[in-house]
Protein backbone atom coordinates (compact mmCIF):
# COMPACT_ATOMS: atom_id res chain seq x y z
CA UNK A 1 89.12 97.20 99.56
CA UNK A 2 91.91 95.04 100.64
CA UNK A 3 92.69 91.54 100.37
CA UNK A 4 95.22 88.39 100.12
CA UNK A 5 98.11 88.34 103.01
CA UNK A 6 101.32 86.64 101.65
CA UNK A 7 100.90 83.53 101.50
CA UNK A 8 104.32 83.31 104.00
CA UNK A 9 102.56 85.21 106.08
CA UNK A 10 99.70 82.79 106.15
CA UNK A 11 101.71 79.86 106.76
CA UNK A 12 103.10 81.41 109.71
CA UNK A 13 100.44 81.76 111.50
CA UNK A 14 98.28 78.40 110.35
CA UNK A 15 99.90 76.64 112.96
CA UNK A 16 98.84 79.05 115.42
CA UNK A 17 94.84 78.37 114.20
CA UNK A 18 95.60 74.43 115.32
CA UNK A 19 95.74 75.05 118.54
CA UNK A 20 92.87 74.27 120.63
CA UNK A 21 89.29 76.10 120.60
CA UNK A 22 88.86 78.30 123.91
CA UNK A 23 85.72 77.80 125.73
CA UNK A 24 82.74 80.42 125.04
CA UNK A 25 82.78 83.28 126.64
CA UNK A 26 80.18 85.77 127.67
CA UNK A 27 81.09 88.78 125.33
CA UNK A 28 80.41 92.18 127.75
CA UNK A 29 83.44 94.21 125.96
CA UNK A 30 85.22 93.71 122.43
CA UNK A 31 88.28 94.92 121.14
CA UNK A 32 88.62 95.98 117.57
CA UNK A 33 91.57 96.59 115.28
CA UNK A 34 91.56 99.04 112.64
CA UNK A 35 94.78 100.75 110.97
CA UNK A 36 94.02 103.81 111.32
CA UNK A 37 95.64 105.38 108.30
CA UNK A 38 92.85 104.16 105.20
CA UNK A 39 90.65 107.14 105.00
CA UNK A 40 87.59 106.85 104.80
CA UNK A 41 87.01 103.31 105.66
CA UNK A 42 89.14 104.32 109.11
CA UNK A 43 91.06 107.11 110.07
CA UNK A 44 92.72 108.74 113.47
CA UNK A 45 92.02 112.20 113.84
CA UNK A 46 94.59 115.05 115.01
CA UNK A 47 93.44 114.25 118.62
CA UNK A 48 94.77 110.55 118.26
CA UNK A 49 90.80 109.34 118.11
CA UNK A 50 89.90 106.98 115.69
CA UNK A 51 87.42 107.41 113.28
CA UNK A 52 85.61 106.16 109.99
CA UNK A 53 82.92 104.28 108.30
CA UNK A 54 84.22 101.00 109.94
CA UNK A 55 84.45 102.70 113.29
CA UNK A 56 80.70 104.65 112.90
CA UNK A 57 79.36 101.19 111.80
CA UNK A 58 81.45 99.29 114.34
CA UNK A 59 79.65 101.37 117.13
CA UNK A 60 76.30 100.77 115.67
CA UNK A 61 76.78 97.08 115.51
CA UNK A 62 77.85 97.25 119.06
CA UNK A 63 74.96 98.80 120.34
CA UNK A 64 72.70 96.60 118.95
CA UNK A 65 75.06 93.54 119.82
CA UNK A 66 74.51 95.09 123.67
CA UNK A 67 78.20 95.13 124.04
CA UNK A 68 81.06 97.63 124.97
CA UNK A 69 83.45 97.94 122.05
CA UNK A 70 86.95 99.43 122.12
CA UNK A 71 88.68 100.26 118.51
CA UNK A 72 92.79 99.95 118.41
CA UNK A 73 95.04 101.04 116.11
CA UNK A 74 96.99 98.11 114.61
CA UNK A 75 99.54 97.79 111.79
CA UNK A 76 98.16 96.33 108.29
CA UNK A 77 100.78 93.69 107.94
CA UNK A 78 100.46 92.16 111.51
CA UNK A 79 96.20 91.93 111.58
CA UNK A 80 95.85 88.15 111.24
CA UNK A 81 98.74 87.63 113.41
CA UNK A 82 98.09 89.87 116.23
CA UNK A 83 94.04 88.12 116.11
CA UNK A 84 94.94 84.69 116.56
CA UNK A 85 97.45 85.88 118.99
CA UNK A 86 94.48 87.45 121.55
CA UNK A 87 95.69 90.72 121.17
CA UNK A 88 92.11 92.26 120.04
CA UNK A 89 88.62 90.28 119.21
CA UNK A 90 87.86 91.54 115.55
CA UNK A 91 89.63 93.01 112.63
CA UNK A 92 87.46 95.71 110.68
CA UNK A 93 89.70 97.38 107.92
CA UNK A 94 88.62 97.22 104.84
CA UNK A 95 89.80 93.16 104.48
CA UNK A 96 88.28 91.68 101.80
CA UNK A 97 87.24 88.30 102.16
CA UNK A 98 89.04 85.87 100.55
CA UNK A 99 89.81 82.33 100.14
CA UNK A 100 93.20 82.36 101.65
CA UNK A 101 92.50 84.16 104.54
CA UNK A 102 90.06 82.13 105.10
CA UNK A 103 92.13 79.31 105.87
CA UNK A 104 93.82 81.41 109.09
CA UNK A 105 90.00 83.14 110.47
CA UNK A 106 86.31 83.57 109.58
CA UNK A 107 84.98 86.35 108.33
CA UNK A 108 81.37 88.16 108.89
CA UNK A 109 78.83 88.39 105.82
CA UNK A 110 80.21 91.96 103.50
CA UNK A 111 79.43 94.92 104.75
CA UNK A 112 81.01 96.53 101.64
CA UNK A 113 81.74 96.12 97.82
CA UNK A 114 84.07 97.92 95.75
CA UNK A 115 85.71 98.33 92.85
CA UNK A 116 89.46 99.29 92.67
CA UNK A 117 91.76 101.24 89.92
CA UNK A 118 94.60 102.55 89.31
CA UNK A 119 95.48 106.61 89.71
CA UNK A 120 98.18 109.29 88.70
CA UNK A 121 98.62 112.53 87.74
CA UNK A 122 96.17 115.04 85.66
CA UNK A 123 99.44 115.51 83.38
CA UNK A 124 101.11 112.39 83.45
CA UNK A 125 101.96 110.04 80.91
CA UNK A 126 99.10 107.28 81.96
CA UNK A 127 96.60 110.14 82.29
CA UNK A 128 94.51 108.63 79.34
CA UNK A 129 95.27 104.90 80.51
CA UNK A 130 93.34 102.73 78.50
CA UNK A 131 89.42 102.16 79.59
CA UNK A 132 89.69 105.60 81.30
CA UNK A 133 86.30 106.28 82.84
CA UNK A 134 84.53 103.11 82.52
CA UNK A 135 84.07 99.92 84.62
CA UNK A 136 84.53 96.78 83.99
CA UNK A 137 83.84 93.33 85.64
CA UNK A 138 87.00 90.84 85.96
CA UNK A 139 86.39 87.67 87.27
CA UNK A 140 89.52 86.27 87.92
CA UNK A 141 88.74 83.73 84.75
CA UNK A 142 92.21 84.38 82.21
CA UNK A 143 90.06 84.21 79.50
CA UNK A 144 87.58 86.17 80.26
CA UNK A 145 89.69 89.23 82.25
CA UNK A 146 92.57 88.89 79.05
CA UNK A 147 91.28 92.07 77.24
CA UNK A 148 91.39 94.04 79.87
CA UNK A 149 94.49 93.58 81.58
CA UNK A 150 96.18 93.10 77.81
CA UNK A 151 95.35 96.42 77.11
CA UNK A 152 97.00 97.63 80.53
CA UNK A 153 99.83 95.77 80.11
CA UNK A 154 100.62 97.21 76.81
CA UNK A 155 99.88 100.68 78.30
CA UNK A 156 102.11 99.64 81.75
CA UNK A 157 105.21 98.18 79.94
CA UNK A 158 108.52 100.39 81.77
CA UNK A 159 106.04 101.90 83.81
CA UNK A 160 106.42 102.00 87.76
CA UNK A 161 103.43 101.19 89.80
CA UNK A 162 102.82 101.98 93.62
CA UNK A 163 100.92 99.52 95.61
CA UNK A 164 100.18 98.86 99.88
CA UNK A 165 101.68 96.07 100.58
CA UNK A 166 99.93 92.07 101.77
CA UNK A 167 96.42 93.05 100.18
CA UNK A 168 94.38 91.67 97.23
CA UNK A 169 95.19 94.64 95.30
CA UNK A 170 99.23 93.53 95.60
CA UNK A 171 98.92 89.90 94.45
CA UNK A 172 96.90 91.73 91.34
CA UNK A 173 99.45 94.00 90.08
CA UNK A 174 102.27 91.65 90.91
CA UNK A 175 100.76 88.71 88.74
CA UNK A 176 99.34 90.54 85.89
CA UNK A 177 102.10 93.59 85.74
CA UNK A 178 104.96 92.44 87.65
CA UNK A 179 106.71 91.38 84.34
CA UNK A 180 106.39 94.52 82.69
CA UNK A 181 106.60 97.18 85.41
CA UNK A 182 108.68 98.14 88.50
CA UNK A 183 106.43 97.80 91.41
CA UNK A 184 107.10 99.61 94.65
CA UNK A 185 105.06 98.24 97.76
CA UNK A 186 104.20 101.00 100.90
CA UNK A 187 103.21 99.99 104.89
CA UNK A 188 100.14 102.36 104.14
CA UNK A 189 98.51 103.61 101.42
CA UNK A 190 99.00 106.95 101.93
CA UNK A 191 102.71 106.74 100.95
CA UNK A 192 102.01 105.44 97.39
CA UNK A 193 100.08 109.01 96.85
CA UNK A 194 103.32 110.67 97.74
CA UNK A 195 105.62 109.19 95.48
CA UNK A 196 102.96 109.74 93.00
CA UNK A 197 102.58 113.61 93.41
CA UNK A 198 106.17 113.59 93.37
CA UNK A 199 106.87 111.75 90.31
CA UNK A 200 109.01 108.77 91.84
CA UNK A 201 105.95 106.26 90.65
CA UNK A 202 103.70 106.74 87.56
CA UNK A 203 100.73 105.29 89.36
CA UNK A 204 99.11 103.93 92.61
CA UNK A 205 96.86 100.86 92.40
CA UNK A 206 94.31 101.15 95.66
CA UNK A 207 90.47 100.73 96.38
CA UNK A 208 88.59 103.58 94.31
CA UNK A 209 86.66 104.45 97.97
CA UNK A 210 90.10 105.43 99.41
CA UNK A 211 90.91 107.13 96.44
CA UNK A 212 88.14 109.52 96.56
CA UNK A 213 89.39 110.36 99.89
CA UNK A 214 92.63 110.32 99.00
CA UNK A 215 91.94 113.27 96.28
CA UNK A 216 90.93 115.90 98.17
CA UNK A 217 93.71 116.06 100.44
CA UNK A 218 95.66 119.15 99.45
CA UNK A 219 98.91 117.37 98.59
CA UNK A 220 96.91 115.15 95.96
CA UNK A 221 94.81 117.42 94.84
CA UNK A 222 96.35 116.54 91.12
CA UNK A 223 95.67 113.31 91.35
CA UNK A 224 92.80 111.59 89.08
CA UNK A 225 91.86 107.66 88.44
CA UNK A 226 92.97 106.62 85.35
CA UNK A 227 92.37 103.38 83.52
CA UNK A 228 88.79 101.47 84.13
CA UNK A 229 87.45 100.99 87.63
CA UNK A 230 87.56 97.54 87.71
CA UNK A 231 85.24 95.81 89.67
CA UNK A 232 83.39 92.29 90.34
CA UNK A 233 84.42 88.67 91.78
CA UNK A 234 87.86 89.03 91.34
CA UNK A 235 88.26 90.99 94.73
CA UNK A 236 86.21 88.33 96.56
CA UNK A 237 82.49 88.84 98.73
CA UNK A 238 83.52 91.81 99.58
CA UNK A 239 85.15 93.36 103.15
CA UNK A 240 84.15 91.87 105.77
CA UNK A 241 84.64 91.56 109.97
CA UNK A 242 87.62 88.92 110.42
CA UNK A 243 87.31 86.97 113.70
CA UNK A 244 89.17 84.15 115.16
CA UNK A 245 87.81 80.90 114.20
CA UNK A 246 87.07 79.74 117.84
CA UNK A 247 85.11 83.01 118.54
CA UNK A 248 81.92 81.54 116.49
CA UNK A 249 79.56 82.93 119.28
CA UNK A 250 80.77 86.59 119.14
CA UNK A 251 81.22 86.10 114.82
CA UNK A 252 77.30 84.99 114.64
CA UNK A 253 76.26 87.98 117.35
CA UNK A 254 77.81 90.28 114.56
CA UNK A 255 76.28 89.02 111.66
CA UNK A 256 72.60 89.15 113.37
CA UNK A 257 73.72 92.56 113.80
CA UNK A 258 74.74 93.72 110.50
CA UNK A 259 71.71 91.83 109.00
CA UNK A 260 69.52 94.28 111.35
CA UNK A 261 72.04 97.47 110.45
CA UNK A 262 71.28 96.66 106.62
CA UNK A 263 67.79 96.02 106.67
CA UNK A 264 66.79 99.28 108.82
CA UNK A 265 69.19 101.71 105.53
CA UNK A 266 71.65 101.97 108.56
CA UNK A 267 74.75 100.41 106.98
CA UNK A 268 73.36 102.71 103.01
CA UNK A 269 73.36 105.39 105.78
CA UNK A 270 76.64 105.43 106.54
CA UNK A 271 77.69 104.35 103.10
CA UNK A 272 76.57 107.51 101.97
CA UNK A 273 78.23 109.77 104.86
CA UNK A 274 81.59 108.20 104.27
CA UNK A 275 82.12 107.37 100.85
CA UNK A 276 79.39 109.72 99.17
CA UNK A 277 77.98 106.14 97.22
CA UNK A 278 76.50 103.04 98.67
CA UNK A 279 78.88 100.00 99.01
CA UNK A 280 75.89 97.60 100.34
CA UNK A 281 76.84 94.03 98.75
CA UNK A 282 74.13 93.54 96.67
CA UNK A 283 73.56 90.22 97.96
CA UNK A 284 73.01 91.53 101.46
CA UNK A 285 71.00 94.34 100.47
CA UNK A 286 68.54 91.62 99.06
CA UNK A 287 68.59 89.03 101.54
């Protein structure tokens, strides 16, 4: 889903990760942060409630963990701040699990895999964007990944691309397009959808789950993917559970419980009532 904070961002807060480790606790209530606003992966419904995958998967995990869980909304942009800062116990939104962020907190084993793409309009000018209804596997190798994103780049040039700010997904389009498009970053991703229904961007670059989602809302209801999915290492293990590094007794309570959640079709489960396809990492779903 989404991925790599700025790496200003990440400096910021490495200092706060030196300070010392608290002691254990005994974990009897949790808080979790979710945004919110990334349908289906987390949402907050017209009675201010949050729902989701991550918050129907969240309560499972809690359950089995024996613990009470409470789920706050949080902005994107301050999640790795506000964690190491106390503020809440766990991130689940959609964070990919990365490298870089894993120098600031630890992350729980994926609980999801995607692929993400690029979308615009039925009638728009990228509408048959090269690779258009495939998927394809970039692993983050220049060599490997250079027909792909050549191709795109060709099809991109003058082009202006819409794109959620401090995620994987940014640093993507940035480094491989920034030189040959305008790029326009949003708080949330629903805002990139809106300046591509109303023609102020030619495209949004976002996880293909959300996308889905995104589609049927009536506003975007002209809205298609366009170019390949694109899919594989380049996006990291997947999206994980980010917790702060001292909390290793409440991180390795979680994992025990997702290993249960995947190995009883829970997690497929609510794969499949969320995002209609089943985002089990395969190397969870055969470990």
């Amino acid at each position: 889903m989404k991925s790599l904070l700025a790496a200003a961002t990440l400096a910021a807060v490495t200092t706060i990760t030196a300070a010392p480790a608290l002691e254990a606790k005994e974990w009897k209530t949790v808080i979790i942060a979710t945004e919110g606003a990334y349908e289906p992966w987390n949402l907050t419904k017209p009675d201010g409630s949050l729902d989701g995958f991550e918050i129907d998967l969240g309560k499972d995990l809690c359950s089995r963990m024996q613990v009470t869980c409470k789920f706050v909304a949080q902005d994107w942009d301050g999640m790795i701040p506000s964690l190491i800062a106390g503020k809440f116990d766990m991130i689940m939104d959609g964070m990919s699990i990365t490298d870089e962020r894993k120098q600031a907190i630890d992350f729980s084993k994926p609980y999801a895999s995607t692929p993400g793409g690029f979308a615009g309009l039925k009638s728009g000018p990228l509408a048959k964007l090269p690779g258009t209804g495939s998927t394809v596997i970039l692993t983050g190798d220049a060599v490997h990944d250079k027909p792909t994103i050549d191709a795109l780049r060709v099809a991109l040039t003058g082009k202006k691309i819409g794109i959620q700010t401090a995620t994987s997904f940014t640093k993507f389009v940035e480094d491989n397009f920034g030189d040959v498009a305008t790029i326009t970053e949003y708080k949330t991703a629903p805002e990139h959808d809106l300046d591509v229904t109303g023609g102020r961007v030619d495209v949004a670059f976002d996880d293909i789950t959300y996308f889905v989602s995104a589609f049927a809302k009536p506003g975007n209801r002209e809205m298609v993917v366009v170019g390949p999915q694109i899919a594989g290492p380049i996006w990291g293990e997947g999206e994980g559970a980010g917790f702060r590094k001292s909390d290793t007794d409440l991180h390795a309570m979680f994992d025990k419980a997702l290993a249960a959640a995947i190995a009883d079709g829970t997690l497929k489960k609510l794969s499949l009532k969320w995002f209609k396809l089943d985002v089990t990492p395969v190397a969870a779903s055969r470990s």
